[in-house]
C-alpha atoms as a PDB file:
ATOM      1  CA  UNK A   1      34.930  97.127 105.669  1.00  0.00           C
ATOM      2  CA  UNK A   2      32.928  93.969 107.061  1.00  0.00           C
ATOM      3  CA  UNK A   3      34.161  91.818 109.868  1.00  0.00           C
ATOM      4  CA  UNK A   4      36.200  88.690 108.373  1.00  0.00           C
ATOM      5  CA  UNK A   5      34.195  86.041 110.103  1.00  0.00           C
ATOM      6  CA  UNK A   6      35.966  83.201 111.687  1.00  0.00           C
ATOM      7  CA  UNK A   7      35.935  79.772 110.699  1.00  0.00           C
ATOM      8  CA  UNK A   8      32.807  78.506 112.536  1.00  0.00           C
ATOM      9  CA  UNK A   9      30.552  81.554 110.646  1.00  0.00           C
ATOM     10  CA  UNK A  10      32.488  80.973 107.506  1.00  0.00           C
ATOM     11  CA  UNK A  11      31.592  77.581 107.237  1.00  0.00           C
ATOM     12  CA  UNK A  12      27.787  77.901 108.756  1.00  0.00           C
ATOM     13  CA  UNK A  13      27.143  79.986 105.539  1.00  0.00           C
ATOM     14  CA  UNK A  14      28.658  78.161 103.433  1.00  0.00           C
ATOM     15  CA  UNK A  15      26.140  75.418 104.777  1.00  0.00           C
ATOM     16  CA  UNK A  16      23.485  77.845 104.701  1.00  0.00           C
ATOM     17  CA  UNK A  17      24.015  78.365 100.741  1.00  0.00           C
ATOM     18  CA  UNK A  18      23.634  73.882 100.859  1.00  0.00           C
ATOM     19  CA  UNK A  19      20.395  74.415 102.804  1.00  0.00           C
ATOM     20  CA  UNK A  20      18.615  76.524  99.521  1.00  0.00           C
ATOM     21  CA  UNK A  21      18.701  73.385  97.804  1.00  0.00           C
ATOM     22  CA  UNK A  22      16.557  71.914 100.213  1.00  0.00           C
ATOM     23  CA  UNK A  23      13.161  70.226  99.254  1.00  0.00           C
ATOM     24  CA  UNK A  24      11.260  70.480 102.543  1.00  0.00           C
ATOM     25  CA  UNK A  25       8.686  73.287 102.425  1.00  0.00           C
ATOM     26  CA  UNK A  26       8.552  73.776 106.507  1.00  0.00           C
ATOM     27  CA  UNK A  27      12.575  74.035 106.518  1.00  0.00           C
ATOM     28  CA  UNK A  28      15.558  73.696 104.439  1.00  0.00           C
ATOM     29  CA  UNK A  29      18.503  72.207 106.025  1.00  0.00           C
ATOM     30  CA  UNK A  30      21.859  72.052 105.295  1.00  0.00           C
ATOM     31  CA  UNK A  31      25.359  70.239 106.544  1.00  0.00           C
ATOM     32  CA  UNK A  32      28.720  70.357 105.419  1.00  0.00           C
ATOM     33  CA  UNK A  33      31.615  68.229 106.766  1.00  0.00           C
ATOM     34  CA  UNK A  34      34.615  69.582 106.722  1.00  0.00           C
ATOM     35  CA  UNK A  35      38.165  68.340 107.863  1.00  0.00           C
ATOM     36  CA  UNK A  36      41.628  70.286 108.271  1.00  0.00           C
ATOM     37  CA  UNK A  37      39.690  73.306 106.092  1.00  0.00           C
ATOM     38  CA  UNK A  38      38.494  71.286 102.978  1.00  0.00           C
ATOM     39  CA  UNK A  39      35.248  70.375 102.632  1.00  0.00           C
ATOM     40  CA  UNK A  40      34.546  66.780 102.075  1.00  0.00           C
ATOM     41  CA  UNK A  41      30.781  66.485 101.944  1.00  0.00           C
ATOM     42  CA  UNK A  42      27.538  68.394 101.545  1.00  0.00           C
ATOM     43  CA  UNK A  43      23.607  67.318 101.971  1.00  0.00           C
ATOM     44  CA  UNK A  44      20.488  69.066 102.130  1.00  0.00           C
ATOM     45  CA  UNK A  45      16.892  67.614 103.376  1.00  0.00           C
ATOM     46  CA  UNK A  46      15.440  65.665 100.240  1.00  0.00           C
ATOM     47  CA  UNK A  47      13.603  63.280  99.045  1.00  0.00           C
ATOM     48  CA  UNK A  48      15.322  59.990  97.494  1.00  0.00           C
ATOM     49  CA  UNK A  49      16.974  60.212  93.641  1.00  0.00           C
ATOM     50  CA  UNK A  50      13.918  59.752  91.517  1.00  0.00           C
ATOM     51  CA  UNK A  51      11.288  60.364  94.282  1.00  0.00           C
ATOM     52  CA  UNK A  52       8.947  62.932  94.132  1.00  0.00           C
ATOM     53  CA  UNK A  53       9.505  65.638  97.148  1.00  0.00           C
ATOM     54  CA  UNK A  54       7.771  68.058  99.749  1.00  0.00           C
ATOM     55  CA  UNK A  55       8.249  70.533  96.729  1.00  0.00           C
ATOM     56  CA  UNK A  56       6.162  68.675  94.385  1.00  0.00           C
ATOM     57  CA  UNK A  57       3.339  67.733  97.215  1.00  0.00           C
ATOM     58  CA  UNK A  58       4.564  64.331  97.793  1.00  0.00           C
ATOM     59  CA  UNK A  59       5.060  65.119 101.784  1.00  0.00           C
ATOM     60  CA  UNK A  60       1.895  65.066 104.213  1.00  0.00           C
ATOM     61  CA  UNK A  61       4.184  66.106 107.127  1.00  0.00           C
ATOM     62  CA  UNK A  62       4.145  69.365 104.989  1.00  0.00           C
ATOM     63  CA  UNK A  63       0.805  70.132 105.311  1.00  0.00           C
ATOM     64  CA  UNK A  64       0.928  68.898 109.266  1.00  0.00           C
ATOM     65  CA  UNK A  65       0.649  70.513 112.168  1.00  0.00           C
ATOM     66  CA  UNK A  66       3.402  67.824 113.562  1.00  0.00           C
ATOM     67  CA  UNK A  67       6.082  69.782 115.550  1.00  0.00           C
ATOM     68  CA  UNK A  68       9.631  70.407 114.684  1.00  0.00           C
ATOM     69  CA  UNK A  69      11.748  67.949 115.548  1.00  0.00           C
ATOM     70  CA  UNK A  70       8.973  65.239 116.427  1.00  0.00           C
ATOM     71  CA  UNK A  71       7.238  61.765 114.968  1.00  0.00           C
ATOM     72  CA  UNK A  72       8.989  62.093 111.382  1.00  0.00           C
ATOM     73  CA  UNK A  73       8.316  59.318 110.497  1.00  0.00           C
ATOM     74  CA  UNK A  74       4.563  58.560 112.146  1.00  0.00           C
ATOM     75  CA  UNK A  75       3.703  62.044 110.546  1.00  0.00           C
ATOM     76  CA  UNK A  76       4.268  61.176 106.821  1.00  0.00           C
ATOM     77  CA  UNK A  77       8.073  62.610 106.328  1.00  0.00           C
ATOM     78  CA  UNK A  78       9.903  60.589 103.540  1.00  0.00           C
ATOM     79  CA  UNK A  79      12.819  62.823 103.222  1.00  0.00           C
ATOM     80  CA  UNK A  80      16.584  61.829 103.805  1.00  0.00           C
ATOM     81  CA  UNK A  81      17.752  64.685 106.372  1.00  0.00           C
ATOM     82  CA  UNK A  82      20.640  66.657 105.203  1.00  0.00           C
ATOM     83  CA  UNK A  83      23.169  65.864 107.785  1.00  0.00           C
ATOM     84  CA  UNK A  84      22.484  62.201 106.586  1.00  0.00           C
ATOM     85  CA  UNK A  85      22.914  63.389 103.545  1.00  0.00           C
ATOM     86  CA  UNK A  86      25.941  64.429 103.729  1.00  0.00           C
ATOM     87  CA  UNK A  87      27.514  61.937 105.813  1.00  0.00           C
ATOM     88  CA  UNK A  88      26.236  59.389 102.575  1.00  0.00           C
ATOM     89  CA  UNK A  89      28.301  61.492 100.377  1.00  0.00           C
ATOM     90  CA  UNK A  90      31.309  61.565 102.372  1.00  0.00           C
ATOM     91  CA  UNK A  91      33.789  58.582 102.849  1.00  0.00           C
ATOM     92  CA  UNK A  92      34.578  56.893 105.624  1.00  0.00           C
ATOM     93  CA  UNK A  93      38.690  57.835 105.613  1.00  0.00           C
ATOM     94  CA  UNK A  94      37.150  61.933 105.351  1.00  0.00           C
ATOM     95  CA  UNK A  95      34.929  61.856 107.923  1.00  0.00           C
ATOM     96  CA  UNK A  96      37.134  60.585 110.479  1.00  0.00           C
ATOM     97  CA  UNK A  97      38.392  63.581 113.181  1.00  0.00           C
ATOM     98  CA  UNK A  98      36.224  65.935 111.376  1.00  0.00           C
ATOM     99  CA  UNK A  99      34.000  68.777 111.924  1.00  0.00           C
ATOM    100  CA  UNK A 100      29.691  68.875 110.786  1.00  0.00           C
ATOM    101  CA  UNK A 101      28.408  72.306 110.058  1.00  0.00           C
ATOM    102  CA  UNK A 102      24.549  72.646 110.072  1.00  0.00           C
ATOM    103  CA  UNK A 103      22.097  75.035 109.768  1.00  0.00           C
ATOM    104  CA  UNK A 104      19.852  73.796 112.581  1.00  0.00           C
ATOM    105  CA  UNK A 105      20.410  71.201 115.762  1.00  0.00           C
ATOM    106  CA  UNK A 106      20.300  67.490 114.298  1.00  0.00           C
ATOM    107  CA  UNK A 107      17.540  65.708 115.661  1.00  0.00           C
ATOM    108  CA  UNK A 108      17.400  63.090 118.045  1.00  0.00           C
ATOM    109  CA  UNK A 109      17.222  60.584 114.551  1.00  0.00           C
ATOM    110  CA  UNK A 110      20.481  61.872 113.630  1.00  0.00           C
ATOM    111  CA  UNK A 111      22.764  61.821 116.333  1.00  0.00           C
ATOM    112  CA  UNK A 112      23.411  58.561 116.689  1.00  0.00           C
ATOM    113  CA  UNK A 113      24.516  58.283 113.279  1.00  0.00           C
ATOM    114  CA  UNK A 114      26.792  61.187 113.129  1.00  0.00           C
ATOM    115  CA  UNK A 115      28.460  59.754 116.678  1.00  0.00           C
ATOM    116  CA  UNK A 116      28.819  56.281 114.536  1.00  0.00           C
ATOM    117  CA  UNK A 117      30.715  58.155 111.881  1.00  0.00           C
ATOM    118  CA  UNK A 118      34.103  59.197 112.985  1.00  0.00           C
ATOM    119  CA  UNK A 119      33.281  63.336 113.097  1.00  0.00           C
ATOM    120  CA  UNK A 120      34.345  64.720 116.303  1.00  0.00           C
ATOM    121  CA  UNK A 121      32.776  68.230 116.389  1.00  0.00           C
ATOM    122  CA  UNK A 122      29.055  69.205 114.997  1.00  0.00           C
ATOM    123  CA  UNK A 123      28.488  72.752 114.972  1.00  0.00           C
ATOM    124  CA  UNK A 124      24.862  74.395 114.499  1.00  0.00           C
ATOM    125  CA  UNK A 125      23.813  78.536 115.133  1.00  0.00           C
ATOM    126  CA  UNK A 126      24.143  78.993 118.580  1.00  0.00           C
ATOM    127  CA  UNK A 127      25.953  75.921 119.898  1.00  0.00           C
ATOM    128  CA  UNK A 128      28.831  73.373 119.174  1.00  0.00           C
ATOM    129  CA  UNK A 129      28.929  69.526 120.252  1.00  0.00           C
ATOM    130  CA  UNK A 130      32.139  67.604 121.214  1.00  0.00           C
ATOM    131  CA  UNK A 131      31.264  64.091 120.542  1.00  0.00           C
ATOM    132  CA  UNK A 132      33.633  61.708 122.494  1.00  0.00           C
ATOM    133  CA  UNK A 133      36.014  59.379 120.228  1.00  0.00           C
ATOM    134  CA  UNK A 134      35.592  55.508 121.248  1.00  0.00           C
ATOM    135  CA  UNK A 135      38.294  54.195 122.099  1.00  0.00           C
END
């Protein structure tokens, strides 16, 4: 019998299945929000509705040698990242005192907008953040 993993690994894969839907051909992201165990928003990395994506050769960050994490948008990237993703999907009232599950450490783009949004916790393999409520 497998370990029953706790609620952190639970929901890490479940935004790990999210990130296969990603269109970025370096690395597929993927982010969940979740609040008192229901999940109230996903998002994946992806291009806009009706825009072509990395997928169909639309990115030159793709073909880059532009490091993770660095100049997105000086190096060509067009894509909407999935944490912003799923925040977009998610309403306001949901995302209030709740928790962010993705698959790799937001980026210094998307921090300030998850601390503008009302989740409290984001947790990525390896780590968890605490982000202070204002007052």
């Amino acid at each position: 019998m497998s370990k029953r993993p706790n609620w952190d690994e639970f929901y890490l894969d479940i935004a790990k299945a999210v990130s296969r839907r990603g269109e970025c051909k370096r690395r597929q992201v993927g982010a969940i929000i979740v609040k008192r165990h229901s999940i109230v928003g996903t998002g994946y990395n992806g291009a806009s509705p009706g825009e072509k994506s990395c997928l169909d050769g639309a990115c030159p960050r793709a073909e880059s040698t532009a490091l993770p994490n660095a100049n997105y948008a000086e190096s060509g990237c067009h894509v909407i990242h999935a944490e912003t993703n799923a925040m977009l999907r998610t309403s306001w009232e949901n995302m209030q005192d709740s928790t962010m599950y993705v698959t790799d450490e937001p980026c210094k783009d998307c921090w300030p907008k998850i601390k503008n949004t009302g989740i409290v916790r984001v947790v990525y393999p390896g780590s968890q953040v605490y982000i202070e409520k204002r007052p």
